[in-house]
N, C-alpha and C. Protein backbone atom coordinates (compact mmCIF):
# COMPACT_ATOMS: atom_id res chain seq x y z
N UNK A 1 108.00 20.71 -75.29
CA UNK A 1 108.58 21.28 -76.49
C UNK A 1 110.02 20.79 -76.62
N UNK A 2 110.63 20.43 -78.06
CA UNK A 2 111.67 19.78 -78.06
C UNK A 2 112.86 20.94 -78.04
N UNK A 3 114.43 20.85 -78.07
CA UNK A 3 114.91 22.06 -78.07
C UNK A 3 115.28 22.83 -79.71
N UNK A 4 114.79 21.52 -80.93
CA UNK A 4 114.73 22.08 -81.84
C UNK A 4 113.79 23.06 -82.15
N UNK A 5 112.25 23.29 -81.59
CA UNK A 5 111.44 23.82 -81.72
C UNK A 5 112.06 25.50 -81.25
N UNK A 6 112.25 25.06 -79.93
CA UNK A 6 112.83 26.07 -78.94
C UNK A 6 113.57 27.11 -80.22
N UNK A 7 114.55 26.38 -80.58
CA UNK A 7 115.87 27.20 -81.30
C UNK A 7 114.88 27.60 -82.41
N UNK A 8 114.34 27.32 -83.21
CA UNK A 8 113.19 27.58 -84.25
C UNK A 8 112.46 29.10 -83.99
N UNK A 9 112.17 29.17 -83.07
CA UNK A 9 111.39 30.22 -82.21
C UNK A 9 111.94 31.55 -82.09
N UNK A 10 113.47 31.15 -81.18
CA UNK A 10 114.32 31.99 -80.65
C UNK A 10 114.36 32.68 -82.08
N UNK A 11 114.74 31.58 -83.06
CA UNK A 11 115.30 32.51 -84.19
C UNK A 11 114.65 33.36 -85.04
N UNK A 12 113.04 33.05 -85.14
CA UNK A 12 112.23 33.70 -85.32
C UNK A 12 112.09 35.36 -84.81
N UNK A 13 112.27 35.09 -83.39
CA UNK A 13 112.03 35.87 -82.51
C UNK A 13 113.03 37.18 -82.76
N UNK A 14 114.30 36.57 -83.18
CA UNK A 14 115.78 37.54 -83.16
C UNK A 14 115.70 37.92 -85.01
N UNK A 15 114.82 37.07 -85.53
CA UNK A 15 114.57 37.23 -87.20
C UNK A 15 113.74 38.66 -86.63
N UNK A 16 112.74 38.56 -86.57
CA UNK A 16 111.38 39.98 -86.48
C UNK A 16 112.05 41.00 -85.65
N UNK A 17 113.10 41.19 -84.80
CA UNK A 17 114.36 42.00 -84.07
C UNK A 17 114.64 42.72 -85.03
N UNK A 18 115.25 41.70 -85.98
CA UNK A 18 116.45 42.39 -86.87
C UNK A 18 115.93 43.02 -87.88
N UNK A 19 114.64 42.71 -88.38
CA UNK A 19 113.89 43.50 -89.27
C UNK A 19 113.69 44.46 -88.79
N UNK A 20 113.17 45.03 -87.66
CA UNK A 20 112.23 45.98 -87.16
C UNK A 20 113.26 46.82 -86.83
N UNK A 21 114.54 46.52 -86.49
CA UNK A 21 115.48 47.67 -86.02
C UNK A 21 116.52 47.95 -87.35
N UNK A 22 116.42 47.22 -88.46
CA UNK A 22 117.46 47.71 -89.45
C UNK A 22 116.31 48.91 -89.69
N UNK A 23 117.59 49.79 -90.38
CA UNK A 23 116.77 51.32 -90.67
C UNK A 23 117.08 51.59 -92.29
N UNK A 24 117.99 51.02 -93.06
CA UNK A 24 118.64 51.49 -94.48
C UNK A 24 117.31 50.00 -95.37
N UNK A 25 116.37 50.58 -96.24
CA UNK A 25 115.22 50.07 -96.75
C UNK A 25 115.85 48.81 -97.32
N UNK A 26 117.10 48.88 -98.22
CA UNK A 26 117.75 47.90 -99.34
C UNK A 26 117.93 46.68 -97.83
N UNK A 27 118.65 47.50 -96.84
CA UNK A 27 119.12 45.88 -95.98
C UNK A 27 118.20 45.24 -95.47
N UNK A 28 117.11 46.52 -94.99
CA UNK A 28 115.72 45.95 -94.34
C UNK A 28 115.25 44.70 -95.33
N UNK A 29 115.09 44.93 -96.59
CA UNK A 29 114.55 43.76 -97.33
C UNK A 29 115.49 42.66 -97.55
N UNK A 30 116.27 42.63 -97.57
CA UNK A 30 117.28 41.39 -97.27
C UNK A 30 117.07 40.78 -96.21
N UNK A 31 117.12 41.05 -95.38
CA UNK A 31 116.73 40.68 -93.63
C UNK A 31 115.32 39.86 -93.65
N UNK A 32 114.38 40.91 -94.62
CA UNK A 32 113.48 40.48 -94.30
C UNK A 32 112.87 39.14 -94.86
N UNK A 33 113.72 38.66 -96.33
CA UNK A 33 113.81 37.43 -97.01
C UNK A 33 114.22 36.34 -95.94
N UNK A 34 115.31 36.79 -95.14
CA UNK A 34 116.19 36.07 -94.02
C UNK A 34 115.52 35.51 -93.72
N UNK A 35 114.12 36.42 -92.79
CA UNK A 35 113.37 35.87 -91.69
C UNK A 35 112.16 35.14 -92.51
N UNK A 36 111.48 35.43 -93.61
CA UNK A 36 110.53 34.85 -94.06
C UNK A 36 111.65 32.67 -94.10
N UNK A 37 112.66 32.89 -94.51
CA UNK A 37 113.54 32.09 -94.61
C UNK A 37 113.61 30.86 -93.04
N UNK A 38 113.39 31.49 -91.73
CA UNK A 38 113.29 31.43 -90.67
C UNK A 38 112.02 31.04 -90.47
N UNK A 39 111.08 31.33 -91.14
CA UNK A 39 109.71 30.98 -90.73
C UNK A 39 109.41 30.02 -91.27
N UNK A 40 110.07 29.81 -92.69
CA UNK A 40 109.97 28.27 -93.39
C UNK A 40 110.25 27.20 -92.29
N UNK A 41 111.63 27.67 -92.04
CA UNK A 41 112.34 26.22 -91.15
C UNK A 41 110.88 26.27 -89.71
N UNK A 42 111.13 27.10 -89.45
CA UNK A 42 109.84 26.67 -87.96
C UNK A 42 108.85 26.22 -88.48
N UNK A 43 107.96 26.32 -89.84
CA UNK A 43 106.72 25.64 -90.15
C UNK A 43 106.91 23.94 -90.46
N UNK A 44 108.39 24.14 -90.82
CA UNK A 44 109.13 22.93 -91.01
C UNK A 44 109.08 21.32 -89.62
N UNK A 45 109.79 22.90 -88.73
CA UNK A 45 109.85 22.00 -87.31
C UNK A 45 108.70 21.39 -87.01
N UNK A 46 107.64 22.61 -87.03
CA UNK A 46 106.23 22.30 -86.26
C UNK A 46 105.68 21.21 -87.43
N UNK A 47 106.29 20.49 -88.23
CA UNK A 47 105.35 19.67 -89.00
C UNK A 47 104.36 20.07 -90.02
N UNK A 48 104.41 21.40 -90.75
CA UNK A 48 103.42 21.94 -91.30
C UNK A 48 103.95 21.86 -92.79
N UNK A 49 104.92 21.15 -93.82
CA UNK A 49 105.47 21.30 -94.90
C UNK A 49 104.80 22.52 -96.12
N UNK A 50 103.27 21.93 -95.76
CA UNK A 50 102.76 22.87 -97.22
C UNK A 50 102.57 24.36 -97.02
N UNK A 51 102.49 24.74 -95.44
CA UNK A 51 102.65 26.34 -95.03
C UNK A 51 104.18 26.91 -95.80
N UNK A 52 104.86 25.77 -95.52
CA UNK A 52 106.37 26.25 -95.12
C UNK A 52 106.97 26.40 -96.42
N UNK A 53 106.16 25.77 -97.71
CA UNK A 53 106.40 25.86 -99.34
C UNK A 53 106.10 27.36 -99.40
N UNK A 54 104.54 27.80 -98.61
CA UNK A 54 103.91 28.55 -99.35
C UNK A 54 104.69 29.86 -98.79
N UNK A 55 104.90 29.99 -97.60
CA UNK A 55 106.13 30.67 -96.75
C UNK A 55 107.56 31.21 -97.26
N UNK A 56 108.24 30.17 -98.27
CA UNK A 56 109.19 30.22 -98.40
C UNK A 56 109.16 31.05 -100.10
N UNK A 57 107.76 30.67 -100.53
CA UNK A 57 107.57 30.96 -102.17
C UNK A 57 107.22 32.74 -101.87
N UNK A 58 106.53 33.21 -100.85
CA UNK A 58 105.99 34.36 -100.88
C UNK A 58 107.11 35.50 -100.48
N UNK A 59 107.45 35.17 -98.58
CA UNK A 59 108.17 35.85 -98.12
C UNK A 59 109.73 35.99 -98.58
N UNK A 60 110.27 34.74 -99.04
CA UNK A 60 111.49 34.68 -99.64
C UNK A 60 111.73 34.77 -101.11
N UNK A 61 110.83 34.91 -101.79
CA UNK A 61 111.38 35.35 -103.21
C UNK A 61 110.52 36.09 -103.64
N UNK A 62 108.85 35.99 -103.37
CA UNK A 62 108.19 37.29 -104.44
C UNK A 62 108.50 38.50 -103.95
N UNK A 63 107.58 38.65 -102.40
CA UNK A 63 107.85 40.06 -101.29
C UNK A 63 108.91 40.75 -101.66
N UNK A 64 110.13 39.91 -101.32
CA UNK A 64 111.72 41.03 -101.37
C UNK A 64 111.78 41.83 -103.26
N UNK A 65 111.45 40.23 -104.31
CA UNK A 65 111.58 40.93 -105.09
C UNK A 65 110.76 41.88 -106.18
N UNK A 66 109.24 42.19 -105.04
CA UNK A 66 108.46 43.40 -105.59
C UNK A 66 108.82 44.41 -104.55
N UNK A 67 109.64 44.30 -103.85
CA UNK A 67 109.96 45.51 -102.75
C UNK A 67 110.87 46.14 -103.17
N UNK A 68 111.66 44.98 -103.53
CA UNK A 68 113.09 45.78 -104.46
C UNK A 68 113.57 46.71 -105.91
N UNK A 69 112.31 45.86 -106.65
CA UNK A 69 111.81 46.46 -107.74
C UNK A 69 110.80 47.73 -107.71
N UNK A 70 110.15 47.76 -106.45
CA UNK A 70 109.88 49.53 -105.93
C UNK A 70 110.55 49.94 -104.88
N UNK A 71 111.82 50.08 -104.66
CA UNK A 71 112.64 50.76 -104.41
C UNK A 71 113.96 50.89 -105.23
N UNK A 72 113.84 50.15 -106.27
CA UNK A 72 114.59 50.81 -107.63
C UNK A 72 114.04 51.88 -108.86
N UNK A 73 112.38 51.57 -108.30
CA UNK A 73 111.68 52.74 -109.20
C UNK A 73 111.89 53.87 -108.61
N UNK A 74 111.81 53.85 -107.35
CA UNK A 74 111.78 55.34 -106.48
C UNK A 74 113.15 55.93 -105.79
N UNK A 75 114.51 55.05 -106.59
CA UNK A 75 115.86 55.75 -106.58
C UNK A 75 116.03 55.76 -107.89
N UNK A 76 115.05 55.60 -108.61
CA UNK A 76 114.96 56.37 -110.65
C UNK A 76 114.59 57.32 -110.17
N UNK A 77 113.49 57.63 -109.62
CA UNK A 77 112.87 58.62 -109.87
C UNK A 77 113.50 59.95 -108.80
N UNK A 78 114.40 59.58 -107.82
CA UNK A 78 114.85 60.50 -107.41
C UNK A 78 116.05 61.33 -108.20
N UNK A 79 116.34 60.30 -108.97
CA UNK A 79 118.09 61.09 -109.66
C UNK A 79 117.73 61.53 -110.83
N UNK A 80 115.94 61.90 -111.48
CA UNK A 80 114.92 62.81 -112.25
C UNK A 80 115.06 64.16 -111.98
């Protein structure tokens, strides 16, 4: 394994960390764009380009922004 792979991994590894231990929902989904962001570049490393499109189209821009858009419905609906 090369040490770009290595670092690819690690960061992965400290990406799914930082998700799982943020606790405030708004940062959790930021984080969690981060790491989908993180998983691009490793599908990248490992040679996989068309995962790493489909990776980067899902986890980094739709996910966060249907997560965000229901958790702006459900801080409407709390100040109801």
């Amino acid at each position: 394994m090369i040490p770009l792979q290595l670092v690819a991994i690690t960061l992965v590894g400290l990406g799914g960390l930082a998700v799982v231990t943020t606790r405030d929902p708004l940062r959790q989904v930021l984080v969690l764009g981060l790491y989908g962001l993180a998983l691009a570049v490793l599908f990248v490393v490992f040679q996989a380009p068309d995962v790493a499109i489909s990776e980067l189209v899902v986890s980094s821009v739709a996910a966060p922004f249907i997560f965000l858009a229901a958790l702006a419905k459900l801080r409407g609906r709390r100040r109801e």
